[in-house]
Protein backbone atom coordinates (compact mmCIF):
# COMPACT_ATOMS: atom_id res chain seq x y z
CA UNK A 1 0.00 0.00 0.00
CA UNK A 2 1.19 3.45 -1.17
CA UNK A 3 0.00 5.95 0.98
CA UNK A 4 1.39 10.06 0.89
CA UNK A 5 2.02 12.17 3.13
CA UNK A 6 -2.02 13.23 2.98
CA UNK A 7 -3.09 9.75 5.10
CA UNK A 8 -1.65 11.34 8.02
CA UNK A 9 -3.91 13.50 8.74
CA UNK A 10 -2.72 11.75 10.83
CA UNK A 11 -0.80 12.30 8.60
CA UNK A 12 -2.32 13.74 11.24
CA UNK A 13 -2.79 13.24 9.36
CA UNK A 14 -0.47 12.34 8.74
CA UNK A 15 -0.10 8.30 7.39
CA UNK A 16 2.21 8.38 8.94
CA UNK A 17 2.45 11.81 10.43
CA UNK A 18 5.52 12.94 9.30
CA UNK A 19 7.65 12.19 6.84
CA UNK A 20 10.31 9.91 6.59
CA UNK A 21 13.83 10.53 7.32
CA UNK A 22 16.71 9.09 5.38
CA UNK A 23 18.72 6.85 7.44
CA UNK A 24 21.29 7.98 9.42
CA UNK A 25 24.18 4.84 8.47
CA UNK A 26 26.93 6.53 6.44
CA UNK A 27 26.78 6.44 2.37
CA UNK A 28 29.23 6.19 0.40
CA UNK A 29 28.76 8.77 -1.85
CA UNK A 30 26.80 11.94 -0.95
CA UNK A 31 23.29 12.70 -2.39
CA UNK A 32 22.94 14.29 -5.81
CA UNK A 33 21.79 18.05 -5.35
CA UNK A 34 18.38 17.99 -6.84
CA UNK A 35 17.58 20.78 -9.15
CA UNK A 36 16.10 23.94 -7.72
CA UNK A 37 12.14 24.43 -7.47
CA UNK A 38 10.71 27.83 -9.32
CA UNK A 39 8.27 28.88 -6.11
CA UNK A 40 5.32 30.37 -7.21
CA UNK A 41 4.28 33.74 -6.25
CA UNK A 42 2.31 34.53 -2.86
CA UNK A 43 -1.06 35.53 -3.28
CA UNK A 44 -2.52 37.70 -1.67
CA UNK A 45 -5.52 37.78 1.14
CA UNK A 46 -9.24 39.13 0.45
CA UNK A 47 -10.49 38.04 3.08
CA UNK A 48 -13.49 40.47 3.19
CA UNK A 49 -14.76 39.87 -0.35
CA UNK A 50 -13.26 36.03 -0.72
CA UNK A 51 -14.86 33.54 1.70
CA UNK A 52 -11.91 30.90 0.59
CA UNK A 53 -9.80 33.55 2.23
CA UNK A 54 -11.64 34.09 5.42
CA UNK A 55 -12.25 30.68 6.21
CA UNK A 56 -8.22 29.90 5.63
CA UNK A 57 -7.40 32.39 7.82
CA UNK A 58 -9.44 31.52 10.51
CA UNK A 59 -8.90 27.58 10.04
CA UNK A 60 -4.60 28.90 10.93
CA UNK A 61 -6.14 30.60 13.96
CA UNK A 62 -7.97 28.09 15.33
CA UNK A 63 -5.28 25.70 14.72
CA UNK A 64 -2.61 27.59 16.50
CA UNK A 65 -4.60 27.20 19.65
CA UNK A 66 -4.49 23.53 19.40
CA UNK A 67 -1.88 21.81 21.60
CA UNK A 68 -3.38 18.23 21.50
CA UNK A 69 -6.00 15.70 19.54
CA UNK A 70 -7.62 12.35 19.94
CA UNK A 71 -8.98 10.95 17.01
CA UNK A 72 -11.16 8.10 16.42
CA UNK A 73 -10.44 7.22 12.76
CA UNK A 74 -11.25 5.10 9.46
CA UNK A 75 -9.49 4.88 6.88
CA UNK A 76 -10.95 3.00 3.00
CA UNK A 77 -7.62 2.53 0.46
CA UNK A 78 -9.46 2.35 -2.52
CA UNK A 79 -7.39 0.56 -5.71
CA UNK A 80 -8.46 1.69 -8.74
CA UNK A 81 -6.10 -1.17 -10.47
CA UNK A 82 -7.45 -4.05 -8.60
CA UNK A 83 -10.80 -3.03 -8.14
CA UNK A 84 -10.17 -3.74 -4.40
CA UNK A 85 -11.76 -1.47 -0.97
CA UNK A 86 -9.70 -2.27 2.67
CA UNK A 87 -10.85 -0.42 5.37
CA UNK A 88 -8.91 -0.08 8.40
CA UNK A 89 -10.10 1.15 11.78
CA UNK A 90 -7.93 2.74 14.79
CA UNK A 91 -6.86 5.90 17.06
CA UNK A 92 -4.77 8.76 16.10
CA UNK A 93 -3.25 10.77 19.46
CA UNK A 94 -0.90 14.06 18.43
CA UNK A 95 1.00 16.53 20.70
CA UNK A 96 2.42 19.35 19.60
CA UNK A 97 4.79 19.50 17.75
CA UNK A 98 5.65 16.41 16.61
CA UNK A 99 4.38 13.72 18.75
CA UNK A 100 2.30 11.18 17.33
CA UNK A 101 0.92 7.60 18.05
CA UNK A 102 -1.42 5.91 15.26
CA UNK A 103 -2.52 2.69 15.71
CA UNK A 104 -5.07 1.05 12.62
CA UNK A 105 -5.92 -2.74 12.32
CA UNK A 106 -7.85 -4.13 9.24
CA UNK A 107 -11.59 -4.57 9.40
CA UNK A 108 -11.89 -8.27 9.97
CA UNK A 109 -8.06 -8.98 10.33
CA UNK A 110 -6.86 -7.30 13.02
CA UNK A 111 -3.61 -9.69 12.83
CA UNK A 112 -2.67 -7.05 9.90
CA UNK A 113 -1.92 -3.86 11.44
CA UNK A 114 -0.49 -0.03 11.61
CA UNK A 115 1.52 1.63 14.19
CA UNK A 116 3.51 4.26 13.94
CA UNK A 117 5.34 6.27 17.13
CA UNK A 118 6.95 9.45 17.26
CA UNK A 119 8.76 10.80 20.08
CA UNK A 120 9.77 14.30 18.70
CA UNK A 121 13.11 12.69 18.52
CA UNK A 122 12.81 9.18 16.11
CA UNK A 123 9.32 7.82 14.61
CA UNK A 124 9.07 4.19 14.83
CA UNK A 125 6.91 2.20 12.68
CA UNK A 126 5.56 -1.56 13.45
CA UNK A 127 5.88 -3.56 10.02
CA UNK A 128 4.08 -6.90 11.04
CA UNK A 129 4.95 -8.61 8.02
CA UNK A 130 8.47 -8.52 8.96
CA UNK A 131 8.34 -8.56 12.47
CA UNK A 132 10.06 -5.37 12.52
CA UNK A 133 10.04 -2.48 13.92
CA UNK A 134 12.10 0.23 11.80
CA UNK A 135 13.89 3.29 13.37
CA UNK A 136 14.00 6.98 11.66
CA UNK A 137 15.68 10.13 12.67
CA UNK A 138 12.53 12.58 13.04
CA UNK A 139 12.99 16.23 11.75
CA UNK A 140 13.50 19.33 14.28
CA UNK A 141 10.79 21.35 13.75
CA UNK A 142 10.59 25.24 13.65
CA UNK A 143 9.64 27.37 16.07
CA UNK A 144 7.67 25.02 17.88
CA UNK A 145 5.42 24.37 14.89
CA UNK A 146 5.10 20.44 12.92
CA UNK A 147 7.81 20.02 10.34
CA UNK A 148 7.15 22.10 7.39
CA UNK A 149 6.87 19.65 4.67
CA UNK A 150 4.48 17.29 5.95
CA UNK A 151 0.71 17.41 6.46
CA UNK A 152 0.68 18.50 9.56
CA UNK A 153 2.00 21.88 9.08
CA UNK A 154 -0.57 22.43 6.13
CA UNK A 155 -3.19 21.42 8.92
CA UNK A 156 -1.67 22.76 11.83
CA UNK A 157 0.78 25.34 11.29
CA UNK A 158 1.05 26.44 7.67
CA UNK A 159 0.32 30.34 6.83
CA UNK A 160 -2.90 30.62 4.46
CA UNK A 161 -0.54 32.89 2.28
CA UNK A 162 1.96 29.88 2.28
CA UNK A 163 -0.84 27.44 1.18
CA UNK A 164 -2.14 29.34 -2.00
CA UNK A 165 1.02 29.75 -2.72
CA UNK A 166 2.32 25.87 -2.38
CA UNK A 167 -1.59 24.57 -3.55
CA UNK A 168 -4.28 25.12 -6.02
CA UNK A 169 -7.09 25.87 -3.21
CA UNK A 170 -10.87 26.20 -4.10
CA UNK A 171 -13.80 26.17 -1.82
CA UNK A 172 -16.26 23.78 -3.39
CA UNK A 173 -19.16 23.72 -0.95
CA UNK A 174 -20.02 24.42 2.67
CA UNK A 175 -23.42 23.81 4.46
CA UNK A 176 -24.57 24.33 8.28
CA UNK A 177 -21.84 21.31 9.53
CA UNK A 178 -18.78 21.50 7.33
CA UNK A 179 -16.77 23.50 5.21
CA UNK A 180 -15.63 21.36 2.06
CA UNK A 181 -11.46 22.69 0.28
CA UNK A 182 -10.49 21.01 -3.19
CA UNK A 183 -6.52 21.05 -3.06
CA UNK A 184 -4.00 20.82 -6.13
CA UNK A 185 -0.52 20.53 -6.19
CA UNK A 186 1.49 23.07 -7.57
CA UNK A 187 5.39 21.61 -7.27
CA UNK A 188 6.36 18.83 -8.76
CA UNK A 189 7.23 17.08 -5.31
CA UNK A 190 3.41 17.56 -4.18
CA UNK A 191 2.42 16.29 -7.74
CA UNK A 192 4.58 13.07 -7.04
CA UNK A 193 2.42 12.60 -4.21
CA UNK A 194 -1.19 13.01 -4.67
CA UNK A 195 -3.18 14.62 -7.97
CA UNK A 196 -5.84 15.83 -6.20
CA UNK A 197 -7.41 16.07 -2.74
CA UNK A 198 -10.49 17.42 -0.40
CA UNK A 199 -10.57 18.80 3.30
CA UNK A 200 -13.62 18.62 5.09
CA UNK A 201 -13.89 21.02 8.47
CA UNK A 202 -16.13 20.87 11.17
CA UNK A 203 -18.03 24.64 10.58
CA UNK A 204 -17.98 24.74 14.34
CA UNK A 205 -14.34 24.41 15.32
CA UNK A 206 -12.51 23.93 12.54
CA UNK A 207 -10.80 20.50 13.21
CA UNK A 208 -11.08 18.19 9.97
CA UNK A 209 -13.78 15.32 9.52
CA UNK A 210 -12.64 13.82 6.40
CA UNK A 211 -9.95 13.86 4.21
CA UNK A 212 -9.96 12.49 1.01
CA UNK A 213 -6.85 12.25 -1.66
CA UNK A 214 -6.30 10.53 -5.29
CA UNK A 215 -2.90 9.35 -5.77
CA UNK A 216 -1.10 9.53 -8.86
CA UNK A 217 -1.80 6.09 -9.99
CA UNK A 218 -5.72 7.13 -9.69
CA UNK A 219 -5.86 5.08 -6.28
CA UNK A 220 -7.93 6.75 -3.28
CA UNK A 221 -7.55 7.02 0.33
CA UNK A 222 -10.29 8.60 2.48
CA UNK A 223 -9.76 9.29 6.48
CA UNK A 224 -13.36 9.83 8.29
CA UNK A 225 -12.93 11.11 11.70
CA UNK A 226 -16.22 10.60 13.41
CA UNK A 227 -14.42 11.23 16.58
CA UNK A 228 -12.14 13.88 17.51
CA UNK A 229 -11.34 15.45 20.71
CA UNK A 230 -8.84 18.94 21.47
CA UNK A 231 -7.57 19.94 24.58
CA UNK A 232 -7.43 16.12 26.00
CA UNK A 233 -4.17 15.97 28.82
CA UNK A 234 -1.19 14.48 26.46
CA UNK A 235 2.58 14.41 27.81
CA UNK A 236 5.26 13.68 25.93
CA UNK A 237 6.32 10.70 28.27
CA UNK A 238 3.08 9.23 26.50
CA UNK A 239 4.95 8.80 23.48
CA UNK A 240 7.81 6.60 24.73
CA UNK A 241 9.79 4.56 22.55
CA UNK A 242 7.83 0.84 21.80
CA UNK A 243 9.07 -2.16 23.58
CA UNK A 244 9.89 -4.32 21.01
CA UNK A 245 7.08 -7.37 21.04
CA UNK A 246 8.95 -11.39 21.66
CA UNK A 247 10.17 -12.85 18.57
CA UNK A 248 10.35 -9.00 16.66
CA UNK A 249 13.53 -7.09 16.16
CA UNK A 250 14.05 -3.67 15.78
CA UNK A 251 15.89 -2.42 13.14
CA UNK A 252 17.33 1.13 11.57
CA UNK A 253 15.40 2.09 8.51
CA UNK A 254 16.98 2.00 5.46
CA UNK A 255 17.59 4.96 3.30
CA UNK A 256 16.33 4.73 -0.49
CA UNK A 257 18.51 4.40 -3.34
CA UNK A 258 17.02 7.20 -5.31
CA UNK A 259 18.33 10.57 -4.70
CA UNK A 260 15.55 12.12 -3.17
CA UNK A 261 14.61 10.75 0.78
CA UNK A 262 10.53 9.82 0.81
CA UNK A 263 8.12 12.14 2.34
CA UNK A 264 6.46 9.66 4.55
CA UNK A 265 6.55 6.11 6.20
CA UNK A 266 5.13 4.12 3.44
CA UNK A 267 3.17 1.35 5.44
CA UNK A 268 4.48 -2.22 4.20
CA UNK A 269 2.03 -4.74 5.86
CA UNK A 270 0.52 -6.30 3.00
């Protein structure tokens, strides 16, 4: 399963919450410098005549004030390819800035499972499969705020100039409940990851009920979050490093053989 940086939501949303670091065993030659990115221009704010604007705005307000979630989530990977729908079921808890704990088991096999720790300091993700559990360096973040190239600074920290700017944003819809964002990549690194994607935000608060993303190779992932709590007591001793289970090892993740590191865990269950 392929999922981007997007299933986090959890990634928060993140899947796996934030990205993936390259390994930290020597190489023996040092990474290619990859070509510079054109940025595109900032946009500016209308926020009185542009609802898009005025919801953006207060969606980075409302998210500054949030120091931790509990989610309830499910999550449907849809392949287009293989005609095929799993749905996995689980708990999300995030602490600001970086900690996370997701746990997801499939519907019906809970012997196939998720789990992904991070302790502000290395992310650790369970790969049943293998028996494994696989160690990355996590990122320092800035200024307090979720690592900037991951989903949970566009949901938690990212400036509304900073997301015109990075993504194609259009408000599609909103009702008395929820306020429905269409998102398009606009650098080729975003475009590598998903084609196209939807936010949905509770009206009330803010907080996201559903995210929904196509990957490039047309397959779908969709987080619901019937349940999701801010505010809930969190502490960062909460996010320990796992105990590794009898008859697992734990082991330093590998760094890819391409030239540029991935942006997320990719889950590797199945």
């Amino acid at each position: 399963m392929r999922n981007s940086w997007y299933a986090l939501l959890a990634l928060l949303f993140v899947t796996l919450t934030s990205r993936a670091q390259t390994s930290t065993l020597p190489t023996q030659t040092p990474p290619a410098t990859p070509p510079a990115t054109v940025q595109p221009a900032t946009p500016a704010l209308d926020p009185t005549h542009n609802a898009l604007d005025r919801h953006l705005i207060r969606w980075h307000d409302e998210m500054q004030k949030v120091q931790t979630l509990a989610m309830r989530c499910v999550r449907d990977d849809i392949s287009k390819v293989y005609s095929t729908k799993d749905t996995f079921e689980g708990t999300i808890h995030f602490l600001k800035p970086n900690y996370v704990i997701l746990q997801m088991q499939k519907k019906g096999k809970p012997e196939i499972f998720e789990k992904v720790i991070s302790t502000g300091t290395y992310l650790y993700q369970f790969v049943p499969a293998q028996k494994e559990i696989r160690v990355y360096q996590a990122l320092n973040p800035k200024s307090g705020q979720a690592t900037d190239d991951n989903a949970l600074s566009f949901l938690f920290g990212m400036k509304p100039e900073d997301a015109k700017r990075r993504y194609d944003l259009k408000l599609a819809k909103e009702d008395q409940h929820y306020i429905y964002v269409d998102i398009n990549p606009k650098l080729p690194g975003d475009k590598a990851e998903f084609m196209k994607a939807r936010v949905v935000l509770n009206k009330d608060n803010f907080l996201p009920r559903q995210l929904w993303f196509q990957q490039p190779n047309t397959d779908e992932v969709i987080w619901d979050i019937p349940v999701i709590q801010s505010g809930v007591k969190l502490e960062k001793k909460d996010f320990a490093a796992p105990t590794v289970p009898k008859d697992w090892k734990m082991v330093q993740g590998q760094a890819p053989t391409t030239e540029t590191p991935p942006r997320v865990v990719r889950p590797t269950n199945r």
